[in-house]
Protein backbone atom coordinates (compact mmCIF):
# COMPACT_ATOMS: atom_id res chain seq x y z
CA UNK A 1 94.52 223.98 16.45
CA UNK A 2 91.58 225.22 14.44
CA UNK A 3 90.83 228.61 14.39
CA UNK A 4 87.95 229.35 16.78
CA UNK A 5 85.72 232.41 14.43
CA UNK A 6 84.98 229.39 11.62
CA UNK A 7 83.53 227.58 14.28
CA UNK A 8 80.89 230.15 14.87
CA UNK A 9 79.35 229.72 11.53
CA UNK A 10 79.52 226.10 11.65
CA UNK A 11 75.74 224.91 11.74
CA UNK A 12 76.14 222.06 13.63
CA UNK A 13 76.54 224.05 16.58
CA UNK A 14 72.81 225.38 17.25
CA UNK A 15 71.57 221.81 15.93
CA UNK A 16 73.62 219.87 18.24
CA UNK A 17 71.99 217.69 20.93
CA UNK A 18 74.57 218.63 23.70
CA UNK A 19 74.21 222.53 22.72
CA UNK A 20 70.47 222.21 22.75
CA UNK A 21 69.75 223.98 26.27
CA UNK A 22 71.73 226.83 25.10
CA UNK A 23 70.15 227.22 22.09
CA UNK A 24 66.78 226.98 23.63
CA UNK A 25 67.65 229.53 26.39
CA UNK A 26 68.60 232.41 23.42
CA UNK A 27 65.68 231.45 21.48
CA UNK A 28 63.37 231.93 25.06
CA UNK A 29 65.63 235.38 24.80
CA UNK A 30 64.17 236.44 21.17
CA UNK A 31 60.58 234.77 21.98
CA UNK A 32 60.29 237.27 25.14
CA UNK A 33 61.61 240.61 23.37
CA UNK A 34 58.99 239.83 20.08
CA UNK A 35 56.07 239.59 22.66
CA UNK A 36 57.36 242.76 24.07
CA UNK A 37 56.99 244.61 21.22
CA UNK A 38 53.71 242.85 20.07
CA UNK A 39 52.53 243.78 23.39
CA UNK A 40 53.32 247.44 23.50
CA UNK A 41 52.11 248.13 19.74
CA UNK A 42 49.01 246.78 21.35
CA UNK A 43 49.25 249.37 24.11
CA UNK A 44 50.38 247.16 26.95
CA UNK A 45 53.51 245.61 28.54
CA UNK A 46 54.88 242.25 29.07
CA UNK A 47 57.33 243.36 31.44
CA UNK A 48 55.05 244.79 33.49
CA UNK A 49 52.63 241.71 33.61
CA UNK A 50 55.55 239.99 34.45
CA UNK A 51 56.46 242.41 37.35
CA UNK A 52 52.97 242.14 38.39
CA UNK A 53 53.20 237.96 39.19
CA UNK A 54 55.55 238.72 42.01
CA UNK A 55 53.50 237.26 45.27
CA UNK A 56 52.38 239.71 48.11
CA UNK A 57 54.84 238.88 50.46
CA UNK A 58 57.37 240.35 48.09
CA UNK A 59 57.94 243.80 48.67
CA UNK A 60 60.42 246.10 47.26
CA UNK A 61 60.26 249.80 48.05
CA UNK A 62 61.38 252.96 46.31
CA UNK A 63 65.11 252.72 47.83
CA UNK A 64 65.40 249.55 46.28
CA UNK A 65 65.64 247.73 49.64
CA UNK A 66 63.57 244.50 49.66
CA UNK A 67 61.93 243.06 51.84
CA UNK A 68 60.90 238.92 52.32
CA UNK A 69 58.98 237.08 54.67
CA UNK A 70 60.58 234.05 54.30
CA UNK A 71 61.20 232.13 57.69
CA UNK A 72 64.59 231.58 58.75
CA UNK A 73 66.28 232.44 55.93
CA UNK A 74 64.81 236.12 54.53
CA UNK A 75 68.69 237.58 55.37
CA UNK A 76 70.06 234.92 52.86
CA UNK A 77 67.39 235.03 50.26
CA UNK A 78 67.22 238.83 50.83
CA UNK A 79 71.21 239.07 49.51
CA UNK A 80 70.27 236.56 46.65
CA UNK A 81 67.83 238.71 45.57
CA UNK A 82 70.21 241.75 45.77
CA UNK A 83 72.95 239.74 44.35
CA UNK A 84 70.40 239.00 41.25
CA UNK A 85 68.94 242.87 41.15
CA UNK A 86 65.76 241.53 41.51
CA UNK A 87 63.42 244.46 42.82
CA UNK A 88 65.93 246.53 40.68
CA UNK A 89 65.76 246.11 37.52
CA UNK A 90 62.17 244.92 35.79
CA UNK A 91 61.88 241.36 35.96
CA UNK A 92 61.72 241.05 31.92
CA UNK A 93 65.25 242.48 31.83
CA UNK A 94 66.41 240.29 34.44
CA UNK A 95 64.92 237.25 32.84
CA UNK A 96 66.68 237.80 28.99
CA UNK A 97 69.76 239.02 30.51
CA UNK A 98 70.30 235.89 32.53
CA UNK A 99 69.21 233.60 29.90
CA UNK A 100 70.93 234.96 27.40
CA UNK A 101 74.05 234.95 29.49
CA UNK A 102 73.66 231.41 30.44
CA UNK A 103 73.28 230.85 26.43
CA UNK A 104 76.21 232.69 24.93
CA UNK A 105 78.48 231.41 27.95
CA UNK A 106 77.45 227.92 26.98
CA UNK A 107 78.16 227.90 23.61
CA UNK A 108 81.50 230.04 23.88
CA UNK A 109 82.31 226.75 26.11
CA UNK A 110 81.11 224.19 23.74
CA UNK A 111 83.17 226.39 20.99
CA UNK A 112 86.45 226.00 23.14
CA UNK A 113 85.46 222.63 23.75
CA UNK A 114 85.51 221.87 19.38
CA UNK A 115 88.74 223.19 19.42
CA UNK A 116 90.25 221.69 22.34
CA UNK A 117 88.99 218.28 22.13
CA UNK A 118 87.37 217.86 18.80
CA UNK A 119 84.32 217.59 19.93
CA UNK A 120 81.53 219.29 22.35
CA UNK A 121 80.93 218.34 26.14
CA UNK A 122 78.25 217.24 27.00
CA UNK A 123 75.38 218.80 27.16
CA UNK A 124 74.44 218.30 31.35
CA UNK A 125 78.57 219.03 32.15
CA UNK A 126 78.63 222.10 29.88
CA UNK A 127 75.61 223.16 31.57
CA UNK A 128 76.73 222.30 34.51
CA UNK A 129 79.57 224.52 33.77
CA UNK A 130 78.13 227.18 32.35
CA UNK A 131 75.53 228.02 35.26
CA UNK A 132 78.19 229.29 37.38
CA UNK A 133 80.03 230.80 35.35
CA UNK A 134 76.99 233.24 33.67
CA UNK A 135 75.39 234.04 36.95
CA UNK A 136 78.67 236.85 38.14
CA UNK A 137 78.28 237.92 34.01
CA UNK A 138 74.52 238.03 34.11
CA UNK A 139 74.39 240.31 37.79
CA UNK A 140 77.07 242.37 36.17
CA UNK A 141 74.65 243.27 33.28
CA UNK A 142 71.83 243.53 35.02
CA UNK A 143 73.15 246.35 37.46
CA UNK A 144 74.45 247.95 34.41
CA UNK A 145 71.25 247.89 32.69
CA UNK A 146 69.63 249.33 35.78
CA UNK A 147 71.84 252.47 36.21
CA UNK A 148 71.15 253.03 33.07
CA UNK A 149 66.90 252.78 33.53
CA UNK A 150 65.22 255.75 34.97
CA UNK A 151 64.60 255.52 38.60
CA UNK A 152 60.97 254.57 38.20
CA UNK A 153 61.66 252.02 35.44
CA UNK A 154 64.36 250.10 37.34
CA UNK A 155 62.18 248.72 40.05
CA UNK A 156 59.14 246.60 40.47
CA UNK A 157 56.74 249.23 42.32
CA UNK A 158 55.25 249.03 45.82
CA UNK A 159 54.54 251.97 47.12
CA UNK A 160 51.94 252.31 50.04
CA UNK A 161 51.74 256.24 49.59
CA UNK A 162 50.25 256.09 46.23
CA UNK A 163 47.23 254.79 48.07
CA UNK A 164 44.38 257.38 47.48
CA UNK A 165 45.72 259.59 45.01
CA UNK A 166 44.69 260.41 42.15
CA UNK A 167 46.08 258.86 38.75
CA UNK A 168 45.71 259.13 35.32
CA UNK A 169 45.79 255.70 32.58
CA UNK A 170 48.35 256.69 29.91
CA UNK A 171 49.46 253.60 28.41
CA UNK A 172 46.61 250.90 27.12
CA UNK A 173 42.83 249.45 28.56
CA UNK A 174 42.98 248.79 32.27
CA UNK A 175 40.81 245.45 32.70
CA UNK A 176 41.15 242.99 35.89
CA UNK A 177 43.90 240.35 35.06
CA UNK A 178 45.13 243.23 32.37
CA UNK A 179 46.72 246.23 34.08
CA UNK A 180 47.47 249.08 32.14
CA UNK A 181 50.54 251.96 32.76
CA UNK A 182 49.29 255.16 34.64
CA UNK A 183 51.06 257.89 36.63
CA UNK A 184 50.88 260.66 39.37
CA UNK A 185 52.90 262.86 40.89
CA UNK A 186 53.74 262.73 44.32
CA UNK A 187 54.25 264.92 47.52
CA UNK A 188 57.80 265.61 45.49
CA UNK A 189 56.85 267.07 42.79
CA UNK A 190 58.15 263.39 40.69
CA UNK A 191 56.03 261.66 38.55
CA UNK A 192 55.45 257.68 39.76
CA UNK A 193 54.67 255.52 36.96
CA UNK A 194 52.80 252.26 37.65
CA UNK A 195 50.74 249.32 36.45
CA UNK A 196 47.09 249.84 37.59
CA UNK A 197 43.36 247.70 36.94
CA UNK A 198 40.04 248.48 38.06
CA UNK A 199 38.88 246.99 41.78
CA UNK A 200 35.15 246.11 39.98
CA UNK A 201 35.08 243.05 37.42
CA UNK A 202 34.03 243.96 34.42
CA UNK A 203 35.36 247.83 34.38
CA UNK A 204 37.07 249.47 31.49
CA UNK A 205 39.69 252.42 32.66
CA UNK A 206 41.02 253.75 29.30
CA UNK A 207 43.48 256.33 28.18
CA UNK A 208 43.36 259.40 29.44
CA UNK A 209 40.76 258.32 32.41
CA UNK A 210 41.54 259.40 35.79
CA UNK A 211 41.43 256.74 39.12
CA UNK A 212 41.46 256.77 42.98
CA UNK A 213 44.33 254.19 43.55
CA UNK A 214 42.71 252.23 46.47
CA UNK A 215 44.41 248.92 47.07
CA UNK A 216 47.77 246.70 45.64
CA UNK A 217 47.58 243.12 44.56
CA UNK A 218 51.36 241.80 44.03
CA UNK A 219 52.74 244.75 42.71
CA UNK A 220 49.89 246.17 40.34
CA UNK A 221 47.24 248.84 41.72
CA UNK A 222 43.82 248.30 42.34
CA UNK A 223 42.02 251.81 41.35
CA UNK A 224 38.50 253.16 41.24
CA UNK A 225 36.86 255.50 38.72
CA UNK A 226 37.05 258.73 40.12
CA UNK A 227 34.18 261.00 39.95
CA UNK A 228 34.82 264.98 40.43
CA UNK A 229 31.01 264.93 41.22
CA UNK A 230 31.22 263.28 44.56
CA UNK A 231 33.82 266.07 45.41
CA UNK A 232 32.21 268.30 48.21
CA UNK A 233 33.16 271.93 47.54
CA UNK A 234 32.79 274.05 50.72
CA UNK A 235 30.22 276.95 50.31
């Protein structure tokens, strides 16, 4: 039986038509974490663009419980979810840790496969396969991954009582359609971090600027530009 560490080096393996999905999946894996970086040198985050796609009707809170209006079936889709760490961990993480599960699983398959059989499945049964059998892998990760996040990095952020506070932009340009990273702290003394652009088209909030949080779209922040001279100050 050949030995199964020469056939990890064999090229033939990422260039092989029934391998291709897998090989697609862990190149989607590196494509994602060099636009993360891109986007972050250019003060603003991928992840958090990503997080802020979810629709309205998905709400996660603080406690990581989530909530889904989904009719008829939010109690199933609501344990998916769970079962996933969706609302848990940021949806960036979630996304490369699956795939790339789903990619090295496949491939360790289609390496077994060569040495079994002398030859690889193919590709739709070793997918087939594989799907299955990286899900329990890729959940596994992800809650690992999450415990090991700070609490206010490890879920997608809806929080109604953020609504009219003051915040302050500390990561990047907040434009519409381009939220930017700003913080508070709350009623408990801990800081809330969150993505945040301006309610009027065509406002700038930059670094440093400080915003009245007045509204959430998905999970982003709408905010206006706070002005300390409308502040009434009792005689």
């Amino acid at each position: 039986m050949p030995c199964l560490v020469p056939e990890l080096i064999v090229p033939n393996l990422f260039t092989a038509p029934e391998n291709l999905i897998f090989v697609i999946a862990l190149g989607v894996v590196v494509a994602l974490a060099a636009i993360e970086v891109l986007a972050i040198l250019l003060g603003h985050s991928f992840g958090h663009w990503l997080d802020g796609l979810l629709p309205d009707g998905f709400d996660v809170h603080v406690d990581g419980h989530i909530d889904v209006d989904v009719d008829g079936a939010g109690s199933v889709f609501d344990k998916l979810l769970g079962w996933l760490h969706f609302g848990k961990v940021p949806t960036l993480v979630i996304i490369t840790v699956y795939l790339m599960s789903f990619g090295m699983v496949g491939l360790g398959l289609q390496i077994g496969a060569r040495s079994l059989l002398d030859g690889f499945l193919p590709g739709w049964i070793a997918a087939g396969a594989a799907l299955p059998l990286s899900l329990p892998i890729g959940s596994r990760l992800a809650g690992f991954i999450g415990r090991l996040l700070p609490r206010d990095e490890s879920q997608v952020i809806k929080r109604h009582h953020l609504l009219g506070r003051l915040a302050t932009i500390v990561i990047g340009e907040a434009r519409q359609g381009s939220p930017a990273q700003a913080k508070l702290r709350d009623e408990f003394r801990t800081t809330q971090y969150f993505m945040v652009e301006p309610n009027q088209p065509g406002e700038v909030f930059r670094q440093g600027e400080q915003v009245v949080v007045v509204a959430m779209l998905g999970t982003v922040f709408r905010a206006e530009r706070f002005d300390p001279k409308l502040i009434e100050h009792d005689p």
